[in-house]
Protein backbone atom coordinates (compact mmCIF):
# COMPACT_ATOMS: atom_id res chain seq x y z
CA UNK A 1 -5.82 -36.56 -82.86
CA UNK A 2 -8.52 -33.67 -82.35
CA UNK A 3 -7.75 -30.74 -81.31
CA UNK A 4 -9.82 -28.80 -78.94
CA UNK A 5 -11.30 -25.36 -80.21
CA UNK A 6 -10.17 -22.91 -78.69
CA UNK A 7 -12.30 -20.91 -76.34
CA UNK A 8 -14.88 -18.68 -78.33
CA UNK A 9 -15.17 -14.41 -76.72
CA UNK A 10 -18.10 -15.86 -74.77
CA UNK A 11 -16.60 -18.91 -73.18
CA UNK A 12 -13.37 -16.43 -72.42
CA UNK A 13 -15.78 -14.16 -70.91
CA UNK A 14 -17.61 -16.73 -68.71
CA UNK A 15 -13.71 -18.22 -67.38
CA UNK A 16 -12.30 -14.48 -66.20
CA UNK A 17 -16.14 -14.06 -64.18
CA UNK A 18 -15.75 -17.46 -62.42
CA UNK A 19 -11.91 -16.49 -61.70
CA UNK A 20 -12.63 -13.51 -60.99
CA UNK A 21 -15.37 -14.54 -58.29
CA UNK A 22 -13.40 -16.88 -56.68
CA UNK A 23 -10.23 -14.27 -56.19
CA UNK A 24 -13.21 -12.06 -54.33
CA UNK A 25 -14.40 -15.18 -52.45
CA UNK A 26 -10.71 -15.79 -50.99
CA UNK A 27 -10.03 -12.06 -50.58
CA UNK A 28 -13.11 -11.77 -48.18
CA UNK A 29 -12.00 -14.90 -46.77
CA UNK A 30 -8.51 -13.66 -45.78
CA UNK A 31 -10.08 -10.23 -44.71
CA UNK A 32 -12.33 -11.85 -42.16
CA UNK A 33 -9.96 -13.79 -40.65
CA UNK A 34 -7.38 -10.96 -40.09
CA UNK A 35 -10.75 -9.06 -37.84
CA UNK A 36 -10.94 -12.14 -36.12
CA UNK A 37 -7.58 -11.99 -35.22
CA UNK A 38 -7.16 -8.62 -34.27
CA UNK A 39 -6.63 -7.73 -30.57
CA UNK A 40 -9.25 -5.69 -28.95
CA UNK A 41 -8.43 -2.48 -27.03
CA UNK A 42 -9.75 -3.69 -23.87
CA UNK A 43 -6.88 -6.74 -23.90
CA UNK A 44 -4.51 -4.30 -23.43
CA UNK A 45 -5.85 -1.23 -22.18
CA UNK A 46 -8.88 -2.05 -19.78
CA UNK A 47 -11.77 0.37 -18.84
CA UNK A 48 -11.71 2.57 -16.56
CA UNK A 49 -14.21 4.51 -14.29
CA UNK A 50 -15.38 4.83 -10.46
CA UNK A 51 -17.97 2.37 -10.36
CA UNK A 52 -16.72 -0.76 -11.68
CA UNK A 53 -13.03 -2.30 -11.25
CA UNK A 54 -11.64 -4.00 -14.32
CA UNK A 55 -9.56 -7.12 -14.64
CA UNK A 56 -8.20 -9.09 -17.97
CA UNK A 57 -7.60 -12.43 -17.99
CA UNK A 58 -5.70 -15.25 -20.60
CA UNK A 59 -5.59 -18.75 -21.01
CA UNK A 60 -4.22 -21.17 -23.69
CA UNK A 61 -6.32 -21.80 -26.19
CA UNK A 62 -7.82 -25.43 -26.13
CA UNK A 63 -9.55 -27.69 -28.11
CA UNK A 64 -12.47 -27.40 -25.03
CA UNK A 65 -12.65 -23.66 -25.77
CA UNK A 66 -15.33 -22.81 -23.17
CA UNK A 67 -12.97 -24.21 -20.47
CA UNK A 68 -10.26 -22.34 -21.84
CA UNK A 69 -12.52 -19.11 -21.06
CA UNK A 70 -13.57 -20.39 -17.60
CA UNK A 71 -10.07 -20.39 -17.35
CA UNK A 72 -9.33 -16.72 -18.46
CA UNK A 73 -12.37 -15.29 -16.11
CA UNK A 74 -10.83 -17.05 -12.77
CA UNK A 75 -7.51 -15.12 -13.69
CA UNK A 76 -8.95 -11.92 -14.81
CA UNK A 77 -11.08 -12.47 -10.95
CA UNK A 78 -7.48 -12.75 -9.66
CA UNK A 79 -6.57 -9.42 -11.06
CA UNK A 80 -9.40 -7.74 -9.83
CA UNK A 81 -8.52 -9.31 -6.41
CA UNK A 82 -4.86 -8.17 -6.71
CA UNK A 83 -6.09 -4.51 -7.49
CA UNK A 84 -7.59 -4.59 -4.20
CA UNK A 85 -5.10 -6.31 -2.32
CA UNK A 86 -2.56 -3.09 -1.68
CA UNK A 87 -5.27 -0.51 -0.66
CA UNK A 88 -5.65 -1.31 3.13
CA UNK A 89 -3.19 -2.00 5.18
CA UNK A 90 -4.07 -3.24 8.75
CA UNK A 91 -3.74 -2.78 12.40
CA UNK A 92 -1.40 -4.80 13.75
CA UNK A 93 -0.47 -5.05 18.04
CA UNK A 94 2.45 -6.90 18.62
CA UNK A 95 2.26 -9.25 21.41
CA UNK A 96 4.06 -7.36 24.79
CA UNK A 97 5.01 -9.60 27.71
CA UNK A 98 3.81 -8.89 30.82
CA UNK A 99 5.44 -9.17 33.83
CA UNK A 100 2.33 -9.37 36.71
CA UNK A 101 4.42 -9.03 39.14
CA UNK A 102 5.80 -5.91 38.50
CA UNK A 103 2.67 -4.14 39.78
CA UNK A 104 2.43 -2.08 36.48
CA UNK A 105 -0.24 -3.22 33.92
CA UNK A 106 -0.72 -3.78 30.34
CA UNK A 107 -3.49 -1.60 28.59
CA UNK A 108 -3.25 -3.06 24.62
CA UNK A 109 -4.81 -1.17 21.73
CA UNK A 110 -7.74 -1.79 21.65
CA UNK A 111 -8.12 -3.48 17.79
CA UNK A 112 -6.33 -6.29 19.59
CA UNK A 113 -9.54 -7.08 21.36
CA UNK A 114 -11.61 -6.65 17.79
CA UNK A 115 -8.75 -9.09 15.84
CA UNK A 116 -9.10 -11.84 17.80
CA UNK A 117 -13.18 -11.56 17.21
CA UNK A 118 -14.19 -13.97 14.26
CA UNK A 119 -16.59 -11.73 12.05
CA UNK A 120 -19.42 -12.62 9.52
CA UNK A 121 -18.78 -11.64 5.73
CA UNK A 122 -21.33 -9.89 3.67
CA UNK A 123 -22.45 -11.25 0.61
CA UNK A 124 -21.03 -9.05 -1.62
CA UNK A 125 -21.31 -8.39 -6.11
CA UNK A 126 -19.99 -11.42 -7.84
CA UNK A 127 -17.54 -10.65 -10.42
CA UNK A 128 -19.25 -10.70 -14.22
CA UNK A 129 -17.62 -11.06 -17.68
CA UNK A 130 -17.99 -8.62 -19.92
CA UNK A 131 -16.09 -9.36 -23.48
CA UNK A 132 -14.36 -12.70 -25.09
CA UNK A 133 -11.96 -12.94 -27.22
CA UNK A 134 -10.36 -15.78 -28.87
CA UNK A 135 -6.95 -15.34 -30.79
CA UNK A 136 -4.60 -18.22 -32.32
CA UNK A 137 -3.01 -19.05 -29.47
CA UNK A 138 -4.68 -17.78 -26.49
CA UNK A 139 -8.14 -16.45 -25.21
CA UNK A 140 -9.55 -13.64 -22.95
CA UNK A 141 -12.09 -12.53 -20.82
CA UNK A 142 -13.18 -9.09 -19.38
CA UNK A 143 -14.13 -9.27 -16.28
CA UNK A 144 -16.27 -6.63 -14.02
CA UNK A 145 -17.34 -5.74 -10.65
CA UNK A 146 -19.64 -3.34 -9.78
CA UNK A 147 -17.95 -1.25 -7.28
CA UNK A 148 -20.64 1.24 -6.47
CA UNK A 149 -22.95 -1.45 -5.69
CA UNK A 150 -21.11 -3.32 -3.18
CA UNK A 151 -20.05 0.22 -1.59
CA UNK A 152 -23.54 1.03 -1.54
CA UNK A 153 -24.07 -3.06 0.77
CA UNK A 154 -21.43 -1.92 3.03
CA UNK A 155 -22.28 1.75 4.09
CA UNK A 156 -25.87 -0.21 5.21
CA UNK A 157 -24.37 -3.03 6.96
CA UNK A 158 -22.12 -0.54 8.63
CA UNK A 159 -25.19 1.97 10.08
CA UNK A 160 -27.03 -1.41 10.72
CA UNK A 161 -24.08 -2.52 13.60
CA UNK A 162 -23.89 1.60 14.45
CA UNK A 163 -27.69 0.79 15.13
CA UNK A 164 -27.19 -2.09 17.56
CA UNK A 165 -24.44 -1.06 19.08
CA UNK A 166 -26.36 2.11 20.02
CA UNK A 167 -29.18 -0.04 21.11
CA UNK A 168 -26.63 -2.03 23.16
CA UNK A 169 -25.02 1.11 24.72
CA UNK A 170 -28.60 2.60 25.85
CA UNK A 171 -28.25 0.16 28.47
CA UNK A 172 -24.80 1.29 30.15
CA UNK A 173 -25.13 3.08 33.47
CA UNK A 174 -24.42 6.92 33.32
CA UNK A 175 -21.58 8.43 35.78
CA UNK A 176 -20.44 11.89 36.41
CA UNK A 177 -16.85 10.55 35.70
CA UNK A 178 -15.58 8.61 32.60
CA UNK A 179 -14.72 4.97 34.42
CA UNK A 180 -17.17 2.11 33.80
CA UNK A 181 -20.12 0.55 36.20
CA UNK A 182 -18.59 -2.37 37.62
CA UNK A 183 -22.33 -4.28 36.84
CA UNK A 184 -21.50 -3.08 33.06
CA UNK A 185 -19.16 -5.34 32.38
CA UNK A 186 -21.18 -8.02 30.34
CA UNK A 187 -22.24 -5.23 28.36
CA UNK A 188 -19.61 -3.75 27.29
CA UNK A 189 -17.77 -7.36 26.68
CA UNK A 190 -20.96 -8.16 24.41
CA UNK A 191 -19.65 -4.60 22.66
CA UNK A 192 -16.79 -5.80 21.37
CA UNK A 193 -17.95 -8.25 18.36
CA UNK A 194 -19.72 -5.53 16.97
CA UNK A 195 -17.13 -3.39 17.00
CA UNK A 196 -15.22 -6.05 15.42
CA UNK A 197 -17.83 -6.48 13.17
CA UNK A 198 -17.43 -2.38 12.33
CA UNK A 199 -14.15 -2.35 11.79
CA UNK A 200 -14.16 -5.01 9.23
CA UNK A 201 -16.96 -3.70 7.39
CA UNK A 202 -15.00 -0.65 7.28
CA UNK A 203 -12.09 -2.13 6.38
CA UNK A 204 -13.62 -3.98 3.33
CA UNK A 205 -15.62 -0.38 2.76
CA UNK A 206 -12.03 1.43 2.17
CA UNK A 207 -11.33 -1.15 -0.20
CA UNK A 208 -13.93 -0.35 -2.88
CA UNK A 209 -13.93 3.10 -2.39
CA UNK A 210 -12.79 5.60 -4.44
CA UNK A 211 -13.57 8.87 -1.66
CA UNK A 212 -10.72 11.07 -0.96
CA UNK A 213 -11.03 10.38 3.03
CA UNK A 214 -11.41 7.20 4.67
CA UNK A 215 -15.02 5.89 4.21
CA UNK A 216 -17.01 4.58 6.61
CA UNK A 217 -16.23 7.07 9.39
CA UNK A 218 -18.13 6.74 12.68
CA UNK A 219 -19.52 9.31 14.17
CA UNK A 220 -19.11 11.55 17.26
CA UNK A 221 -21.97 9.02 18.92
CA UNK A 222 -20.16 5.85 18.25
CA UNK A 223 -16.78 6.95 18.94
CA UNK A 224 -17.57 8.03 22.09
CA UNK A 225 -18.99 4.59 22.94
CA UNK A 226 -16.33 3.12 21.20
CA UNK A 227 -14.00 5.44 23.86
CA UNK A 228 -15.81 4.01 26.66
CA UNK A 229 -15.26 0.57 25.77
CA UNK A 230 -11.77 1.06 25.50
CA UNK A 231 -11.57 2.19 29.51
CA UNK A 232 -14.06 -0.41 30.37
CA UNK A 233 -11.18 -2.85 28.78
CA UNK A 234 -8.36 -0.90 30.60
CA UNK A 235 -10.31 -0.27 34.18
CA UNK A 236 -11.79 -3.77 34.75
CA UNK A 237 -9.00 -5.61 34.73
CA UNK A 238 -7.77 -9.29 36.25
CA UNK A 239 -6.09 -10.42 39.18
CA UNK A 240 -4.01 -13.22 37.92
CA UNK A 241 -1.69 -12.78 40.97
CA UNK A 242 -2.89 -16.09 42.72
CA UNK A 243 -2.43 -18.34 39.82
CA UNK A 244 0.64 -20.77 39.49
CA UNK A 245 1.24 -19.03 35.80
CA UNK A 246 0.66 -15.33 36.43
CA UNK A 247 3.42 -14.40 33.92
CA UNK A 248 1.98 -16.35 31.02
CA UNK A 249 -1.73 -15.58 31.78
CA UNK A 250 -0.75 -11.87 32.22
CA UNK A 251 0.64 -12.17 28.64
CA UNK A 252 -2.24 -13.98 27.04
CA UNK A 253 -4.50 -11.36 28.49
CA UNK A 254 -2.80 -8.83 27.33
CA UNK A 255 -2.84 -10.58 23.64
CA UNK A 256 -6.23 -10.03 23.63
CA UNK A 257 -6.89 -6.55 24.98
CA UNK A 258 -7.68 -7.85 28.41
CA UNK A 259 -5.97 -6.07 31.26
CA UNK A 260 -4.10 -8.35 33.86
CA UNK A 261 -3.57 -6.61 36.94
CA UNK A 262 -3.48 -7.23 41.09
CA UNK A 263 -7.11 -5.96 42.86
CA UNK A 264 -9.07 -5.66 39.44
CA UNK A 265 -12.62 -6.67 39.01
CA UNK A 266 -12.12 -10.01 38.52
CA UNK A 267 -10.29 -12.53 39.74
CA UNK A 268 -9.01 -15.88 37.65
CA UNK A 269 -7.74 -19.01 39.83
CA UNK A 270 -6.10 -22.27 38.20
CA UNK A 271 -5.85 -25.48 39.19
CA UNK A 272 -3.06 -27.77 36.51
CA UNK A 273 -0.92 -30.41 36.44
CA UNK A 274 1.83 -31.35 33.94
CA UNK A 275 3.63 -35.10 33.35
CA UNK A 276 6.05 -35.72 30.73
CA UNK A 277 7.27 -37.77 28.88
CA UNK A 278 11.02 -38.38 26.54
CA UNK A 279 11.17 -39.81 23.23
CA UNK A 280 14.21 -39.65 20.83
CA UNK A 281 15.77 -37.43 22.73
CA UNK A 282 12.92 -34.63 23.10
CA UNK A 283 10.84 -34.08 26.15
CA UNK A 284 6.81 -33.89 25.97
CA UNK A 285 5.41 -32.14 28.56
CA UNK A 286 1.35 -32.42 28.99
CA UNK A 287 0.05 -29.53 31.34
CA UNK A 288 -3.72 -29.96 32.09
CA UNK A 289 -6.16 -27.79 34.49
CA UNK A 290 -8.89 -25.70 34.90
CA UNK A 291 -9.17 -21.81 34.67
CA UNK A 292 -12.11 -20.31 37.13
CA UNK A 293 -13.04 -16.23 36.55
CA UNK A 294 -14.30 -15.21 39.94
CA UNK A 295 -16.19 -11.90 40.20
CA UNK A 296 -16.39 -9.31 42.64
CA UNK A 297 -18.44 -11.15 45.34
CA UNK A 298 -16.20 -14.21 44.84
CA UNK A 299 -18.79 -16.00 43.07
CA UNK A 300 -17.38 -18.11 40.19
CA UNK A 301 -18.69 -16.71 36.73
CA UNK A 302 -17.26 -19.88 35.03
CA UNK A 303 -14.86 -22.01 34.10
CA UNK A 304 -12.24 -23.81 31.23
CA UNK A 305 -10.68 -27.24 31.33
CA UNK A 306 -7.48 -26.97 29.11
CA UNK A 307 -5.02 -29.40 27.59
CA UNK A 308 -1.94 -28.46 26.06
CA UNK A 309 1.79 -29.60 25.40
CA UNK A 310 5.11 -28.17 25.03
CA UNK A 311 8.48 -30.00 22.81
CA UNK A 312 11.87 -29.46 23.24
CA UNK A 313 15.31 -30.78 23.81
CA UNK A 314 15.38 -29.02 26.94
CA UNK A 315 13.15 -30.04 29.66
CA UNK A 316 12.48 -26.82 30.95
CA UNK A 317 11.91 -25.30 27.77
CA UNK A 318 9.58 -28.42 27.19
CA UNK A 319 7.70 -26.91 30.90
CA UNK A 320 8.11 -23.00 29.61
CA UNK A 321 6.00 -23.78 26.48
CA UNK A 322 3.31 -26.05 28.04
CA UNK A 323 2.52 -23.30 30.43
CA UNK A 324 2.77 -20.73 27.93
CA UNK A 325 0.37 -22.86 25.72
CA UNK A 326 -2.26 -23.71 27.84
CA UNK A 327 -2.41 -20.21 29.59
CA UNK A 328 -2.96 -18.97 25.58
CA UNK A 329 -5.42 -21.43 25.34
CA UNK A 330 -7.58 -21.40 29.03
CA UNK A 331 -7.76 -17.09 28.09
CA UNK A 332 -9.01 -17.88 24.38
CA UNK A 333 -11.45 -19.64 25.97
CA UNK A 334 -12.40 -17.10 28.34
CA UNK A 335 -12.79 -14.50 25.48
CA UNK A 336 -14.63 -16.43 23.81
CA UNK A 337 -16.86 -16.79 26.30
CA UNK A 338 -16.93 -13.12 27.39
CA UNK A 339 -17.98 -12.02 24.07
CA UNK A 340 -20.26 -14.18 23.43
CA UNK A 341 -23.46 -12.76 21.76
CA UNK A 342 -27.29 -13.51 23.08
């Protein structure tokens, strides 16, 4: 058998450069992927300034990677949302029960009145993503909002409605003493949604905010309209007194910031019925009718035709909470109705 020569200086030469070139290849190799592994700052320590709130968000890492980072920006959204959540705390009334009756009346705050208003949103900055990162196991997204943009929206939609609801108060009859024009009452019901519409604005305002004080202030102009709507709600008043459910529609009046009281300004008259009915040992009660709002020359303004139902065990439970339903119900419509806007 031949043996093979052994390697001559230059073949030993050419062996350590190829060995020595693939050593570098797999030490570059193992370098690289320790950077791509490495967590970035911002995974665990977010940025921070006044105009843009920050949120970070995982997911498991997939084989479909780019829904695994769809993934990762919805919950770093959800952060930002959750940020937000515990800076505003709102007004709350509790519902009082009103005994009409008593010849006392009920004169609710007036946010009341503005919460039971439905109010338009404002399109507001869309949350962006700023970094990706994708480890072993798990990927993340930075996510952004530009806070001094959408503060910037709402202080403009807010002197917008301070502009109408000027506009709308020009229009209010001046008296030497504080109480309302009786013939100002569709005015100053027509008030209300944009105060509603204020207060949310404001609300969302105080949100995004970084000022010291409460943003979105109104001024000595507005408040004092806003004063004047609030004993316009108060003074007006209605005379549920004639009704077969003066308790309950006193109550639902007072629910929303309505004042329900004998010789007001206007006068409400109903006409119901209930029938019942027992199933399984539970009684249905059906209570159906119509709700008139009369005004001050006993004209009728208009009117509601209501359905509602009360359950219980107990037949006149099963009577209480019909009544107390539909009287809810015939003064939602009225409200509705009231503040409606041209």
């Amino acid at each position: 058998m031949k043996l093979s020569a052994l390697p001559t200086p230059l073949n030993w030469i050419m062996v350590t450069s190829l060995l020595l070139s693939l050593t570098g290849c797999l030490g570059s190799n193992s370098k690289s992927d320790q950077a791509t592994d490495s967590m970035p700052d911002w995974v665990s320590s977010p940025p921070q300034d006044n105009t843009h709130l920050y949120g970070v968000g995982s997911a498991a890492r997939i084989e479909n990677i780019a829904l695994a980072f769809t993934q990762a920006e919805q919950n770093g959204n959800v952060q930002i949302a959750q940020q937000l959540r515990t800076q505003v705390s709102q007004v709350n009334t509790q519902d009082t029960q009103v005994r009409s009756g008593q010849g006392g009346e009920q004169v609710s705050k007036i946010q009341t009145a503005y919460t039971q208003v439905t109010t338009s949103p404002i399109e507001l900055e869309q949350a962006v993503n700023e970094q990706r990162f994708a480890g072993k196991n798990y990927v993340y997204a930075l996510q952004s909002i530009d806070r001094s943009r959408i503060v910037a929206k709402l202080k403009i939609a807010i002197n917008d409605t301070d502009d109408i609801i000027r506009k709308q108060a020009a229009s209010l009859t001046k008296t030497e003493d504080k109480y309302p024009a009786p013939q100002d009452w569709q005015t100053y019901m027509q008030l209300i949604p944009y105060f509603a519409q204020r207060k949310s604005y404001e609300d969302e305002l105080n949100l995004y905010s970084t000022a010291r004080t409460a943003a979105g202030k109104a001024d000595s102009e507005i408040q004092d309209i806003e004063a004047r709507l609030n004993m316009a709600l108060s003074s007006y008043g209605f005379d549920v007194s004639s009704t077969k459910q003066a308790d309950s529609l006193a109550s639902a009046l007072s629910h929303f910031g309505l004042t329900p009281k004998a010789g007001s300004l206007f006068k409400l008259n109903s006409r119901t019925a209930q029938h019942r009915e027992e199933q399984d040992g539970r009684f249905y009660v059906f209570e159906d009718g119509t709700l008139e709002l009369i005004d001050p020359t006993g004209s009728r303004l208009a009117s509601w035709t209501v359905s509602a139902r009360g359950i219980a065990k107990n037949i006149n439970k099963a009577q209480e909470q019909a009544t107390n339903n539909w009287s809810n119900q015939a003064i939602e419509a009225m409200f509705t109705w009231l503040t409606r806007l041209n």
